[in-house]
N, C-alpha and C. Protein backbone atom coordinates (compact mmCIF):
# COMPACT_ATOMS: atom_id res chain seq x y z
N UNK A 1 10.99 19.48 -8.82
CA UNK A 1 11.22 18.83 -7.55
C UNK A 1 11.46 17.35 -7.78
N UNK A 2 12.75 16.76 -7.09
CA UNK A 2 12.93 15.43 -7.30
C UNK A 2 12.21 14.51 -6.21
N UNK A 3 11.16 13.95 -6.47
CA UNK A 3 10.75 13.04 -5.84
C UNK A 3 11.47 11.34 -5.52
N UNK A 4 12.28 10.98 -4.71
CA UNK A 4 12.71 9.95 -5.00
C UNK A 4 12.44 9.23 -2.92
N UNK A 5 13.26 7.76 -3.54
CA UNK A 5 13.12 7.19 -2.23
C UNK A 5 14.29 7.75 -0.87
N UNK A 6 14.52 8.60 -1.20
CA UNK A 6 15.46 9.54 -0.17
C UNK A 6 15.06 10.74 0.45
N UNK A 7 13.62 10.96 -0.21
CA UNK A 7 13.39 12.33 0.58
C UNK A 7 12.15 11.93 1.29
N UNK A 8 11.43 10.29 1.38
CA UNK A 8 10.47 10.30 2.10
C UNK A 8 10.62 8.63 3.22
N UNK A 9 9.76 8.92 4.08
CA UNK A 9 10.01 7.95 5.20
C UNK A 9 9.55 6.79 4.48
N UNK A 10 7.96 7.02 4.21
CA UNK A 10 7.18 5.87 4.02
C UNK A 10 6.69 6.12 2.76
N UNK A 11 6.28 5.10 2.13
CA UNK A 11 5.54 4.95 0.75
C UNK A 11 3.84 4.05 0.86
N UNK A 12 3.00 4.73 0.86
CA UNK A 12 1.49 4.23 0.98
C UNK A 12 0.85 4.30 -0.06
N UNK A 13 0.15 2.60 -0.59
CA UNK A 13 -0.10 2.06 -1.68
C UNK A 13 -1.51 1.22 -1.41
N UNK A 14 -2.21 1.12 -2.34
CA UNK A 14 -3.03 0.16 -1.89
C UNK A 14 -2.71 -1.14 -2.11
N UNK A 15 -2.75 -2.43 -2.00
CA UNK A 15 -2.33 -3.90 -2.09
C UNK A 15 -2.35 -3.93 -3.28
N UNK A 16 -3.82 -3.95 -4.23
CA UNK A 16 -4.16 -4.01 -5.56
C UNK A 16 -4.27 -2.90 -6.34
N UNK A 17 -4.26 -3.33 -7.78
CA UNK A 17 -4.64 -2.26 -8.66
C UNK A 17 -6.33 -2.05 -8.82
N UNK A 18 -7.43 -2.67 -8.42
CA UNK A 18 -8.00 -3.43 -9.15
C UNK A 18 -9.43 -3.36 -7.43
N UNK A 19 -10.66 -3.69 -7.73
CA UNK A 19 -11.43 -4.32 -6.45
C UNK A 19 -10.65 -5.72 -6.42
N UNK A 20 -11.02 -5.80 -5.01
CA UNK A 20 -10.86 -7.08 -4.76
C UNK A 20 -11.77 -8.45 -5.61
N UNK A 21 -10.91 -9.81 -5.66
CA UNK A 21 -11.91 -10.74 -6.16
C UNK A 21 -12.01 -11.73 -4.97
N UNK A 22 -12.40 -12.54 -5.60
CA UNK A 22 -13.37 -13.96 -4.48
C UNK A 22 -11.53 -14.82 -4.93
N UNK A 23 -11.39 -15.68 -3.92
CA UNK A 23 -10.34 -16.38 -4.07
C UNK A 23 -10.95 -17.89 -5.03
N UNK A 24 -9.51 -17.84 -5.54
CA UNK A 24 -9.89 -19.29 -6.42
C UNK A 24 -10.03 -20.45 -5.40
N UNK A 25 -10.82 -21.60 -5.77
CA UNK A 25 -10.55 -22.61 -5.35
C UNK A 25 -9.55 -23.92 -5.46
N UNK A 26 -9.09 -23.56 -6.48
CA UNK A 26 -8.03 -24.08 -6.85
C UNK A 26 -6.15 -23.68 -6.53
N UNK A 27 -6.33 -22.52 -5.34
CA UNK A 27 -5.11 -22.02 -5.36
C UNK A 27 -4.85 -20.82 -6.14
N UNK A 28 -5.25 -21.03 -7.40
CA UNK A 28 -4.51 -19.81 -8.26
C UNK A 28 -6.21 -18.88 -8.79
N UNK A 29 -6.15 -18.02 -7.38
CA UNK A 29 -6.73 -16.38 -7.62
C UNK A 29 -6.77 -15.63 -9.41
N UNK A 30 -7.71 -15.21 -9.97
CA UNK A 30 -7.28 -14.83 -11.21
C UNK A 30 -8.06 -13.39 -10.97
N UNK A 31 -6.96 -12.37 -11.43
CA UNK A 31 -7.86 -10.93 -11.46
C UNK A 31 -8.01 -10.52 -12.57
N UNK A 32 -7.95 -9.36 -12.87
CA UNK A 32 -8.87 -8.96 -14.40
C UNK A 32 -7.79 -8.49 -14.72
N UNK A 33 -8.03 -8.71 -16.45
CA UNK A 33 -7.37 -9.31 -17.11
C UNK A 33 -6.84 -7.66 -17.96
N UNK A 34 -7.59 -6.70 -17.62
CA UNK A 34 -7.22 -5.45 -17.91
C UNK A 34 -7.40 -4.30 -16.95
N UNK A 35 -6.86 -3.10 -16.54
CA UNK A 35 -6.96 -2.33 -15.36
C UNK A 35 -6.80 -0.97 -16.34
N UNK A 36 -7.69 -0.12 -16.44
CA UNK A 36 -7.41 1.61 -17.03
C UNK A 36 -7.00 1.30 -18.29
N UNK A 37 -7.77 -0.19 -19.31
CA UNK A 37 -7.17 -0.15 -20.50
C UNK A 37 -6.30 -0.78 -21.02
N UNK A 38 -4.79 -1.05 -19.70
CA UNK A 38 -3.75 -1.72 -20.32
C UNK A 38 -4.13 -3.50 -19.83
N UNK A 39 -3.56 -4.25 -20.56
CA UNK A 39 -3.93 -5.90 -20.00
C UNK A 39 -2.69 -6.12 -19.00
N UNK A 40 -2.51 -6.78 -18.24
CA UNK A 40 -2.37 -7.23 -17.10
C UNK A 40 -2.32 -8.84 -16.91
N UNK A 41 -1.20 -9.11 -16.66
CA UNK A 41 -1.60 -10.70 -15.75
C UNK A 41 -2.47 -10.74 -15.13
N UNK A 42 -3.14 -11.86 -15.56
CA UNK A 42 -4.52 -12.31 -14.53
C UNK A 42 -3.65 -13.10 -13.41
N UNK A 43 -2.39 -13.34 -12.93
CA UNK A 43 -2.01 -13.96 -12.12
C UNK A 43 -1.62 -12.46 -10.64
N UNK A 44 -0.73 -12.30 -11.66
CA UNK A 44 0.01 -11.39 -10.57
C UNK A 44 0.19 -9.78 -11.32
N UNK A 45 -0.54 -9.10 -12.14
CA UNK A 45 -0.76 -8.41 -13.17
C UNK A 45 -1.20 -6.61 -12.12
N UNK A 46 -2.05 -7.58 -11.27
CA UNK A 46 -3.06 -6.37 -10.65
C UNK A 46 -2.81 -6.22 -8.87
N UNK A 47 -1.34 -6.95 -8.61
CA UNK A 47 -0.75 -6.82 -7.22
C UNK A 47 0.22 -5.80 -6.97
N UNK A 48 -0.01 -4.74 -6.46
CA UNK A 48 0.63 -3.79 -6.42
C UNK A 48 2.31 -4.02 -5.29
N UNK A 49 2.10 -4.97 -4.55
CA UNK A 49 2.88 -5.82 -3.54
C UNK A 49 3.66 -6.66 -4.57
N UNK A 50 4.02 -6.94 -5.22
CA UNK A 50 4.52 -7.73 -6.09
C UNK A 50 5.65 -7.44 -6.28
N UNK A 51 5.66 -6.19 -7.14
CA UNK A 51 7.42 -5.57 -7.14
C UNK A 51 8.14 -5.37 -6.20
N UNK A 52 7.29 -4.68 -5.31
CA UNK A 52 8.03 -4.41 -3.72
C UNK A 52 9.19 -5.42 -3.06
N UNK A 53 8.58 -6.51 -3.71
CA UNK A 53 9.68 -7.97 -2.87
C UNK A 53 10.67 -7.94 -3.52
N UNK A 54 10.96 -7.26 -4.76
CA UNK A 54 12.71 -7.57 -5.20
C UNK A 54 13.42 -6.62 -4.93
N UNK A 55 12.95 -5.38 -4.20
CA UNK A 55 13.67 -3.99 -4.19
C UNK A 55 14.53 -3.89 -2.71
N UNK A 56 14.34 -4.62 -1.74
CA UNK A 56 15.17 -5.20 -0.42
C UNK A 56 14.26 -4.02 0.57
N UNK A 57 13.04 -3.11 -0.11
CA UNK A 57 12.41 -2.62 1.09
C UNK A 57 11.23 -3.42 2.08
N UNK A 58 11.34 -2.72 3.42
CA UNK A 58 10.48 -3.44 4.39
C UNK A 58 8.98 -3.07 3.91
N UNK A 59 8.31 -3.88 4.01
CA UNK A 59 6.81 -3.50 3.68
C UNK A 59 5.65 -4.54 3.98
N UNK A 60 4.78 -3.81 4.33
CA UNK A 60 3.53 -4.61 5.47
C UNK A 60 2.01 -3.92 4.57
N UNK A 61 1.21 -4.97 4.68
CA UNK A 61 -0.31 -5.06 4.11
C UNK A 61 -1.10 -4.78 5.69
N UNK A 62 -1.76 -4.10 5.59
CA UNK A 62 -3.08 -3.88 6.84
C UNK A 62 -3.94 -3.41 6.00
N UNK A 63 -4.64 -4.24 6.74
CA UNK A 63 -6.79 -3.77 6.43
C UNK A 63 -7.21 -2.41 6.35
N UNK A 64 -8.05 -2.23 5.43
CA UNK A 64 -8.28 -0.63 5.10
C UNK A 64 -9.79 -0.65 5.09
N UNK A 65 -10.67 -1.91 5.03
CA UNK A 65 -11.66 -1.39 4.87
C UNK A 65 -12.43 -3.10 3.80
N UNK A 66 -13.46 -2.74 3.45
CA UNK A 66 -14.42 -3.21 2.94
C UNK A 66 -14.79 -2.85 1.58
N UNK A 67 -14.29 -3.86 0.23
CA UNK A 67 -15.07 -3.21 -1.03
C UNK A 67 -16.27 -4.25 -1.50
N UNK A 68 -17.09 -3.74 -1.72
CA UNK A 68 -17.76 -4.93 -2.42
C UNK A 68 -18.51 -6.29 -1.39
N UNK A 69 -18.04 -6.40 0.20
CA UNK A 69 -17.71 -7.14 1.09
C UNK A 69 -17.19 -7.85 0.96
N UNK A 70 -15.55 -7.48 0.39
CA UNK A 70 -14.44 -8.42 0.15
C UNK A 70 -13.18 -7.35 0.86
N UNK A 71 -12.16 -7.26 1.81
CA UNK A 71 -11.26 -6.98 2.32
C UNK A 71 -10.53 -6.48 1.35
N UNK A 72 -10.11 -4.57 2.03
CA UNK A 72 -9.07 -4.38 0.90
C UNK A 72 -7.44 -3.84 1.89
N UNK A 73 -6.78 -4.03 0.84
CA UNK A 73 -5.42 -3.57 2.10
C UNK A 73 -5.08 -2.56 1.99
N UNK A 74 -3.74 -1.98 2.80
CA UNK A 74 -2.99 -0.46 2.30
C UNK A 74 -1.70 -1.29 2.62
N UNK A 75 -0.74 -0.86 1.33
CA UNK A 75 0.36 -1.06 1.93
C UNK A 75 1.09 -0.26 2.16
N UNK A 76 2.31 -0.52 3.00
CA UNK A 76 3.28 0.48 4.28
C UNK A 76 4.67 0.23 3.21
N UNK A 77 5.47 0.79 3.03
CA UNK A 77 6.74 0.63 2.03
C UNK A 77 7.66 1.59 2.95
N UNK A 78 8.95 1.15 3.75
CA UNK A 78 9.49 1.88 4.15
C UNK A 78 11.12 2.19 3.64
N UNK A 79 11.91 2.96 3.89
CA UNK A 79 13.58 2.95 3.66
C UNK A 79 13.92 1.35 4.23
N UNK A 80 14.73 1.14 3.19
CA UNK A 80 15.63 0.26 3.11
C UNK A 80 16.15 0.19 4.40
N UNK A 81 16.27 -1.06 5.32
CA UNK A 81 16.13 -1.37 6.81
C UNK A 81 15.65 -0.76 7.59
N UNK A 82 14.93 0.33 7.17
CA UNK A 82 13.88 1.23 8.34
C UNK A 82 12.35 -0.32 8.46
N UNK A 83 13.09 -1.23 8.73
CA UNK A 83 11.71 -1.79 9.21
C UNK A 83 10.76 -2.20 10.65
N UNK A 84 11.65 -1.15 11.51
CA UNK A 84 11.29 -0.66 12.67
C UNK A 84 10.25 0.39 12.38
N UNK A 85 10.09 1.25 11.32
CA UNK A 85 9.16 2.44 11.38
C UNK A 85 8.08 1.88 10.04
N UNK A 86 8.37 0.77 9.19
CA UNK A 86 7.31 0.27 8.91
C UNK A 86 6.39 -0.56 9.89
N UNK A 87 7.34 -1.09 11.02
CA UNK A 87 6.04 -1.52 11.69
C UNK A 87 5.09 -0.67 13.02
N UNK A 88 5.82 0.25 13.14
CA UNK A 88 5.16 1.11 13.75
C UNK A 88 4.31 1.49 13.42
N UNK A 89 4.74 2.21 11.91
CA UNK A 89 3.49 2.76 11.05
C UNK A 89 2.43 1.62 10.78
N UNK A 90 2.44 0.41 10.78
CA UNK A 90 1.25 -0.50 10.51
C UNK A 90 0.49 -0.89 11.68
N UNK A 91 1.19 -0.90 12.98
CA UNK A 91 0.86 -0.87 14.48
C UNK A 91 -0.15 0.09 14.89
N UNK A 92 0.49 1.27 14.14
CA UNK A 92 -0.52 2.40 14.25
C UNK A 92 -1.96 2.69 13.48
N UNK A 93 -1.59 2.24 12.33
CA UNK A 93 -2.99 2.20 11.15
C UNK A 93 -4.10 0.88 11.70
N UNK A 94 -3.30 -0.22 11.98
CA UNK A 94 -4.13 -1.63 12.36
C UNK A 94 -5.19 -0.82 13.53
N UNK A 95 -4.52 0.01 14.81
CA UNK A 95 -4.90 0.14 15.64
C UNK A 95 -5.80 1.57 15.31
N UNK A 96 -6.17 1.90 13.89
CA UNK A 96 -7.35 3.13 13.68
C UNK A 96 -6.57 4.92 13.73
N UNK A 97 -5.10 4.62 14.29
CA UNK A 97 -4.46 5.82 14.35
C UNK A 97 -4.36 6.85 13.48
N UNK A 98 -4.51 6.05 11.81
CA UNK A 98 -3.89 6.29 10.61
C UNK A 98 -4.16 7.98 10.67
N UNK A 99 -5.54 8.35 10.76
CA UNK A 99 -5.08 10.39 11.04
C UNK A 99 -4.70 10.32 11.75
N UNK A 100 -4.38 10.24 12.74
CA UNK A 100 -2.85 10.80 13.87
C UNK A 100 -1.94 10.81 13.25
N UNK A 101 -1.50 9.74 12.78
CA UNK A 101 0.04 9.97 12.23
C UNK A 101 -0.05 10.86 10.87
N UNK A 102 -1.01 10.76 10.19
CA UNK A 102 -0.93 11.16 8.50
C UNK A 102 -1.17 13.24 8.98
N UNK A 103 -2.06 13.34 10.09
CA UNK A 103 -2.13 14.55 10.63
C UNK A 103 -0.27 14.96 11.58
N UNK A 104 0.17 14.05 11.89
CA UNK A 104 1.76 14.80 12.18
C UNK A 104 2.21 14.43 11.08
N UNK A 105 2.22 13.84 10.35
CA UNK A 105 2.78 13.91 9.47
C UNK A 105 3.37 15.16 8.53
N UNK A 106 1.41 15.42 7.75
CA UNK A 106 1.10 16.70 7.66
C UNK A 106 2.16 18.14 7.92
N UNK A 107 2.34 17.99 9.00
CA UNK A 107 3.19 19.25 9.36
C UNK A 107 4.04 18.94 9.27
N UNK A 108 4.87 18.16 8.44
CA UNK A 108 6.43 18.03 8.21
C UNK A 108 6.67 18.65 6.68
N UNK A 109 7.84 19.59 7.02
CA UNK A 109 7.82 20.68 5.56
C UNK A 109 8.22 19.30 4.50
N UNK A 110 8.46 18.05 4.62
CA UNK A 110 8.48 17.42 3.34
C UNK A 110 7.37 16.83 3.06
N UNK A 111 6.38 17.08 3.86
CA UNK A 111 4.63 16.03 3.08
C UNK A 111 4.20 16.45 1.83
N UNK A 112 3.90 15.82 1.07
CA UNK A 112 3.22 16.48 -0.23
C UNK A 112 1.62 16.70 0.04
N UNK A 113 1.28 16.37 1.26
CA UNK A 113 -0.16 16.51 1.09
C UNK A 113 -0.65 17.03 2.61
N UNK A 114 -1.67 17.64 2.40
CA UNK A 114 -2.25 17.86 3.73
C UNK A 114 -3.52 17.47 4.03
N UNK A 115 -4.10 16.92 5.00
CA UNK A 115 -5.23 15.89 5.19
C UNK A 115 -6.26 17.30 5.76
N UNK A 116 -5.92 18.58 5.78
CA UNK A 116 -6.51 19.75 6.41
C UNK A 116 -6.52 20.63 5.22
N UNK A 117 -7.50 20.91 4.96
CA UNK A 117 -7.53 22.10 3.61
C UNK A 117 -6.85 23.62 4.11
């Protein structure tokens, strides 16, 4: 089965590779310096949002929650000028919807996953 960016609406990621850290005081944030083994920029190494900006897709960070009591995100990655249904989809998650939609979702014969055993 070819999985590519043509057979799905949205792409859901978390922000980081990594827990969250404490921000620098100096401006420049440093994360760890290795993730599952491989090393990593401590700058921009462990931002999963990072690549996303050269590929011309729409894509939005919303709050997911609490690690550590440091804020973690999810990010929204949509088709190339579908950035009408990335912000829906983030409209909807901000506002607690996220099973509603991931449950219609669900029933679309292209989901790879089902949130219902």
């Amino acid at each position: 089965m070819y999985i590519g960016p043509n057979n799905y609406d949205l792409l859901v990621t978390l922000t980081l590779a990594s827990l969250p850290v404490e921000n620098g005081d100096d401006g420049n944030t440093l994360g760890p310096n290795e993730i599952n083994g491989e090393t990593v920029d401590l700058l921009i190494g462990w931002y999963l949002t990072y690549s996303i900006n050269f590929t011309g897709h729409p894509a939005a960070s919303v709050p997911a929650g609490l690690a550590g009591g440091l804020p973690v995100g999810m990010q929204i990655v949509g088709r190339r000028y579908a950035d009408t249904d990335v912000q829906v989809y983030s409209y909807l998650t901000y506002q607690g919807l996220l099973g509603f939609w991931l449950l219609l979702l669900a029933q679309s014969e292209d989901c790879l996953f089902s949130p219902v055993p």
